[in-house]
Protein backbone atom coordinates (compact mmCIF):
# COMPACT_ATOMS: atom_id res chain seq x y z
CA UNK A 1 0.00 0.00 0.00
CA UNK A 2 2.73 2.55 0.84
CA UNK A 3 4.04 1.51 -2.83
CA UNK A 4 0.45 2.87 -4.56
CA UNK A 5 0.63 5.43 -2.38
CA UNK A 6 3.89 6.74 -3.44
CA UNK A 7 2.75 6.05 -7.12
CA UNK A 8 -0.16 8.26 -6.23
CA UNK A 9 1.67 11.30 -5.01
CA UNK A 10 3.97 11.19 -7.62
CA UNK A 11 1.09 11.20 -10.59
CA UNK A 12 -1.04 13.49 -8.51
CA UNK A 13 0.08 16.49 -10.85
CA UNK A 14 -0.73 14.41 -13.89
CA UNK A 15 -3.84 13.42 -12.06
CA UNK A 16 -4.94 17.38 -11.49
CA UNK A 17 -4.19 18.32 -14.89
CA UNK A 18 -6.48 15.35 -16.44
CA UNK A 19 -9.45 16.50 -13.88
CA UNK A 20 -8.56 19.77 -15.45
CA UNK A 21 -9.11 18.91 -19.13
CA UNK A 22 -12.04 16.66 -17.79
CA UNK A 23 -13.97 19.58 -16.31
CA UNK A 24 -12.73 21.99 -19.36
CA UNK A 25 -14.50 19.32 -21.44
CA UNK A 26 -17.75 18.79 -19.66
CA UNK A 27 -18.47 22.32 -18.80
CA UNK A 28 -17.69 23.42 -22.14
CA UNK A 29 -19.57 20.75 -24.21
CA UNK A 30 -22.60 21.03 -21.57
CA UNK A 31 -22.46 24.36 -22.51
CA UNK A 32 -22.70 23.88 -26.66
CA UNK A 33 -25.21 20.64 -25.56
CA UNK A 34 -27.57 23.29 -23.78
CA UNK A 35 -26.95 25.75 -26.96
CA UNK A 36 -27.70 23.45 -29.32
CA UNK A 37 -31.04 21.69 -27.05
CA UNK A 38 -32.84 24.87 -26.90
CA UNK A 39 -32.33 25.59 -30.62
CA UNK A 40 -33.51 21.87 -31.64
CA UNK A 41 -35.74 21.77 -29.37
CA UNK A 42 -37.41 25.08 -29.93
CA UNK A 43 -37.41 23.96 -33.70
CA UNK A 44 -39.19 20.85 -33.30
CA UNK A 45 -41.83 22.39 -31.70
CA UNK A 46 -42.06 24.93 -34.19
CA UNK A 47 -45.77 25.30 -36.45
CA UNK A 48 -43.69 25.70 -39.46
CA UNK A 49 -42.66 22.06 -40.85
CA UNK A 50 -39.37 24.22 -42.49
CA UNK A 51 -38.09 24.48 -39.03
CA UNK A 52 -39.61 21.10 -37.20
CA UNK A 53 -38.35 18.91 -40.62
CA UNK A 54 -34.68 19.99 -40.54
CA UNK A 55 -34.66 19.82 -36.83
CA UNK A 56 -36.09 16.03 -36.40
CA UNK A 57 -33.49 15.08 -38.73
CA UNK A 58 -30.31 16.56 -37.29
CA UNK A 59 -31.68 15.01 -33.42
CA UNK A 60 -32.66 11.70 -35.43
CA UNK A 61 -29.40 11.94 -37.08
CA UNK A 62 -27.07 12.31 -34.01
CA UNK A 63 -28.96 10.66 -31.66
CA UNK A 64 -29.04 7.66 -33.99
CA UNK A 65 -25.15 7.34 -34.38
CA UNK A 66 -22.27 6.26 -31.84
CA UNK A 67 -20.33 9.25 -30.11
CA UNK A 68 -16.83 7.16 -30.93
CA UNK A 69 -17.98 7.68 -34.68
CA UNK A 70 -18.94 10.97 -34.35
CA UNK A 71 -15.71 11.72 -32.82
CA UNK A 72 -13.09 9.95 -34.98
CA UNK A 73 -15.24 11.88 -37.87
CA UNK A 74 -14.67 15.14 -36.61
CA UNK A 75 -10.81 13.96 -36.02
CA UNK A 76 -9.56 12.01 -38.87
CA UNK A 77 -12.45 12.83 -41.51
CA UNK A 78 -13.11 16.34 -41.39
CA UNK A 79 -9.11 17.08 -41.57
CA UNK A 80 -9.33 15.36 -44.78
CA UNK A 81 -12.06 17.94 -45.96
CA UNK A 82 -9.81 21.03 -45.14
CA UNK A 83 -11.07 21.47 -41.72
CA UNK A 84 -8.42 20.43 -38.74
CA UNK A 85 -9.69 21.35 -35.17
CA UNK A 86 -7.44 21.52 -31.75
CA UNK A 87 -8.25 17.71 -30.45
CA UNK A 88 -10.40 19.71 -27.28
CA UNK A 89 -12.24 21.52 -29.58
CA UNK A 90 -13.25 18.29 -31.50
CA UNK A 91 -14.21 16.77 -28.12
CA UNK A 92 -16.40 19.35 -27.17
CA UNK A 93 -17.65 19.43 -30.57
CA UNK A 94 -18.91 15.86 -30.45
CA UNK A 95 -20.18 15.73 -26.57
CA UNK A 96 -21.64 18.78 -27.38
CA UNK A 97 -24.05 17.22 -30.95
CA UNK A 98 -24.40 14.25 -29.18
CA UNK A 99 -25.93 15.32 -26.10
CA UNK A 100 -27.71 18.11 -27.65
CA UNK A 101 -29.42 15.74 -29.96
CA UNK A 102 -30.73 13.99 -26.71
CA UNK A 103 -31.12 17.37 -25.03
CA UNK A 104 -33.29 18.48 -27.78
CA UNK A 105 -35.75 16.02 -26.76
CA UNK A 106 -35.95 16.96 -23.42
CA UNK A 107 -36.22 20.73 -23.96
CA UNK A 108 -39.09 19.37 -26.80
CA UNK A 109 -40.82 17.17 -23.91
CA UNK A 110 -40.67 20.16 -21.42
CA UNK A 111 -42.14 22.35 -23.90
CA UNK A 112 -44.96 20.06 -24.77
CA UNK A 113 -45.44 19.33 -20.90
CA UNK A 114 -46.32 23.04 -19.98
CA UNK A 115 -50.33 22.97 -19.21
CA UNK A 116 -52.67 24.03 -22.16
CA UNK A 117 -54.26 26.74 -20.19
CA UNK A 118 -50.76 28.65 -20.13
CA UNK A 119 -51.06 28.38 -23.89
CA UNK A 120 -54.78 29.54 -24.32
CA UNK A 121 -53.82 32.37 -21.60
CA UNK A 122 -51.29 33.60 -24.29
CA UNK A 123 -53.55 33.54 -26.80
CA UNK A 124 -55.81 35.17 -24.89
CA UNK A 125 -53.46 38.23 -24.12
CA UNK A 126 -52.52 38.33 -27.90
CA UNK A 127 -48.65 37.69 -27.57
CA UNK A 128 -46.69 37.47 -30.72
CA UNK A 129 -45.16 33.62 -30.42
CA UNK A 130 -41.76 35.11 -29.57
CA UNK A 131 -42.84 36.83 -26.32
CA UNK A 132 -45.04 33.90 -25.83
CA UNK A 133 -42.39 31.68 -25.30
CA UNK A 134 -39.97 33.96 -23.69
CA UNK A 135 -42.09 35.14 -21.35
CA UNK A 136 -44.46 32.40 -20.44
CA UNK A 137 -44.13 28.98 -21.85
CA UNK A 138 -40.19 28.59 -21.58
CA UNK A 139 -39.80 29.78 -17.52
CA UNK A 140 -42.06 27.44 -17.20
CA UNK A 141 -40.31 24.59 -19.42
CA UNK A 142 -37.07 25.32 -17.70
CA UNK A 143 -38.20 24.07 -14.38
CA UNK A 144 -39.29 21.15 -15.81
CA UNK A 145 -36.50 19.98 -18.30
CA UNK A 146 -33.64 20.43 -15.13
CA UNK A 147 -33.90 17.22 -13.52
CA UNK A 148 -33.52 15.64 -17.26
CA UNK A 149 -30.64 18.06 -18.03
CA UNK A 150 -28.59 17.44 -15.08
CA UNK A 151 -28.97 13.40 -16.02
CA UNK A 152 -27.78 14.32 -19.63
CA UNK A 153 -24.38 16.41 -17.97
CA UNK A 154 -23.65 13.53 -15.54
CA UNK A 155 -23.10 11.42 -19.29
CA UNK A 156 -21.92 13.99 -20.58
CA UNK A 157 -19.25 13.98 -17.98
CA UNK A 158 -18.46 10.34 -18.31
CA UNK A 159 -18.50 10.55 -21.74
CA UNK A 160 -15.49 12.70 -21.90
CA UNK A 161 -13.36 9.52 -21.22
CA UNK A 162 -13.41 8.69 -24.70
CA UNK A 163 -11.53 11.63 -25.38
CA UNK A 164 -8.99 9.59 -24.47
CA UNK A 165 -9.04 8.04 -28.29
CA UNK A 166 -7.91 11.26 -30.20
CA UNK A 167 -4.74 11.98 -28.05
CA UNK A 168 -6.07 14.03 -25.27
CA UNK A 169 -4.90 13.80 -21.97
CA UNK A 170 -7.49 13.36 -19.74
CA UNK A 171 -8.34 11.57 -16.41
CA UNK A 172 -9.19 8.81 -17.63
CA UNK A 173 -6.21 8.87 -20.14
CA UNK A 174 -3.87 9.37 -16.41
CA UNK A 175 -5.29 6.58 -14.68
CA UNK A 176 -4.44 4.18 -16.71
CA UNK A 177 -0.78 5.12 -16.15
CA UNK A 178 -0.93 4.66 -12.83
CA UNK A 179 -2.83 1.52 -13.37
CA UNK A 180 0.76 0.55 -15.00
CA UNK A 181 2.31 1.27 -12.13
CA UNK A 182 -0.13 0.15 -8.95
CA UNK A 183 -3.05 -1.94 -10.52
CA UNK A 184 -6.73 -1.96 -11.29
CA UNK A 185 -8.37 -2.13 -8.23
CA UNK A 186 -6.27 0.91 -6.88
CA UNK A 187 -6.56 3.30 -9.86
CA UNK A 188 -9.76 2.91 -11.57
CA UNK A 189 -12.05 1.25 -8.54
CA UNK A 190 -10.77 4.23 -5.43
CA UNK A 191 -8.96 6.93 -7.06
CA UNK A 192 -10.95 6.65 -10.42
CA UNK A 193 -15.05 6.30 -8.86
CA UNK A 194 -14.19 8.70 -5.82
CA UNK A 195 -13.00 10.90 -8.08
CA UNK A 196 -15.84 11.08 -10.92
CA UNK A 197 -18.40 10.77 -7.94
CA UNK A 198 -16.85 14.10 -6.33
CA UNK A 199 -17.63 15.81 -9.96
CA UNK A 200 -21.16 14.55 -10.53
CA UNK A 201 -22.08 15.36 -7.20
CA UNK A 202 -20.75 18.90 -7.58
CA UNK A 203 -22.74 19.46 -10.69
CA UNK A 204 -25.96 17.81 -9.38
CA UNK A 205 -25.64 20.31 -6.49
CA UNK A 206 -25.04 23.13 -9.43
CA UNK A 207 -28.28 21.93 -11.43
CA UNK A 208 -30.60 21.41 -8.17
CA UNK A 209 -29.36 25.38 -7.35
CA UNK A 210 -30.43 26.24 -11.41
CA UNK A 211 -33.50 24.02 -10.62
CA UNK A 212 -34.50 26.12 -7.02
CA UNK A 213 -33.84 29.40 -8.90
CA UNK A 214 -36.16 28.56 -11.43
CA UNK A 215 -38.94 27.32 -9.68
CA UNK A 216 -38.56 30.36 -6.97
CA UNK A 217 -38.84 32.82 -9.68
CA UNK A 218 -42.39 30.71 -10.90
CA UNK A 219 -43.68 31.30 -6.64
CA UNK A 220 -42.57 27.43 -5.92
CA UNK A 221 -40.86 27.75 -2.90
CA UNK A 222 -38.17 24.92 -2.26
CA UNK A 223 -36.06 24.11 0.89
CA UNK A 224 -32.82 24.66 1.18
CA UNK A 225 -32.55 20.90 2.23
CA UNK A 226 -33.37 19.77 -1.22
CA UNK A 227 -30.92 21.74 -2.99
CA UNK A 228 -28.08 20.09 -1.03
CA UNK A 229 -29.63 16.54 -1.39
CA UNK A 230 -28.57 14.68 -4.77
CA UNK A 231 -32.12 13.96 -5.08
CA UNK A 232 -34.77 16.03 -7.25
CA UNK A 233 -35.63 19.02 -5.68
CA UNK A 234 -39.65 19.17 -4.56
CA UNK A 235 -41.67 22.77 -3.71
CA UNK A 236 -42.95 22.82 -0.60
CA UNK A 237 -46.56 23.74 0.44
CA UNK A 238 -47.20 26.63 0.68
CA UNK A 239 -44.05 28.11 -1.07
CA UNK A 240 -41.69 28.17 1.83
CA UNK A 241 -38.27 27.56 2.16
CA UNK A 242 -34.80 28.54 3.43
């Protein structure tokens, strides 16, 4: 044990600087994933089949196809085609259409999900469909989607592993090295799940924060306790909360 232990102080730079690129990656392809879900998802619920048409296909299209080909495509193929990307901007590139694609579904769901009498009450008030959704239908839809969103980042955050693949150092890509040097059980089942547990949980507390904001500013109240549980936040009667 004082043998791994030494191996782990000695890679604990290396170790840093892969949780490094691993948060770069997942903050910065959640990021383009969001971008991208809201403007898929706000297609594909679109009247106009011009917007909904192009928009099923490019959700249908990456949703339907593996991430590892997606990224090797953006890597070896597009450099091919004139186009050669820094390896962490092709990473982020491909989390980012992959789990927008899925993200576009949920921000599609939400949007369908808001109750029909919100919709009339637009009508009603004679909003143009822009203010409409900006103003009424999406706060709403926000709330909703959040729980669904921060499941999508938690992949998204594992998913970065396979960066791995196109010669990015990452944490995944350091672990294995000191696999070499200590052994399985050591690097990927303590240092490895520890590690990628501390992250998720830090952006589950992030999203159930986003999710608390969002539901205050609709007059659900939510406890403080739920915000600092991993579990789905719930309003309280009432509308109280810490």
């Amino acid at each position: 044990m004082d043998e791994k232990l030494a191996a782990l102080v000695e890679a604990m730079p290396r170790l840093l600087d892969g949780i490094s690129v691993t948060v770069q990656l997942t903050v910065l392809g959640g990021l383009a994933a969001f971008a991208l879900s809201v403007a898929l998802g706000l297609a594909a619920t679109h009247p106009s089949k011009a917007a909904r048409i192009p928009a099923r296909i490019i959700i249908e299209f990456f949703r339907g196809t593996s991430l590892v080909v997606q990224l090797f495509w953006l890597f070896y193929v597009m450099p091919l085609l004139g186009v050669d990307m820094h390896p962490l901007v092709v990473g982020v590139l491909a989390l980012g259409l992959n789990y927008g694609a899925y993200g576009a579904e949920v921000v599609r769901g939400s949007i369908n999900s808001v109750a029909t009498g919100q919709w009339e009450a637009t009508t009603a008030l004679s909003m143009g469909s822009f203010q409409r959704m900006r103003r009424v239908i999406f706060p709403q839809a926000w709330a909703l989607m959040i729980p669904s969103l921060n499941n999508l980042l938690i992949h998204l955050m594992k998913g970065t592993a396979i960066v791995s693949f196109i010669t990015i150092a990452d944490f995944t890509y350091h672990l294995d090295q000191l696999k070499r040097v200590t052994d399985t059980v050591f690097s990927y089942g303590v240092i490895g799940l520890l590690s990628y547990f501390v992250i998720a949980l830090i952006l589950t507390f992030i999203m159930n924060a986003l999710e608390r904001r969002a539901k205050r500013r609709l007059g659900q109240g939510i406890t403080l306790k739920s915000v600092l549980s991993p579990a789905p936040a719930t309003a309280t009667p009432g509308g109280g909360g810490a």
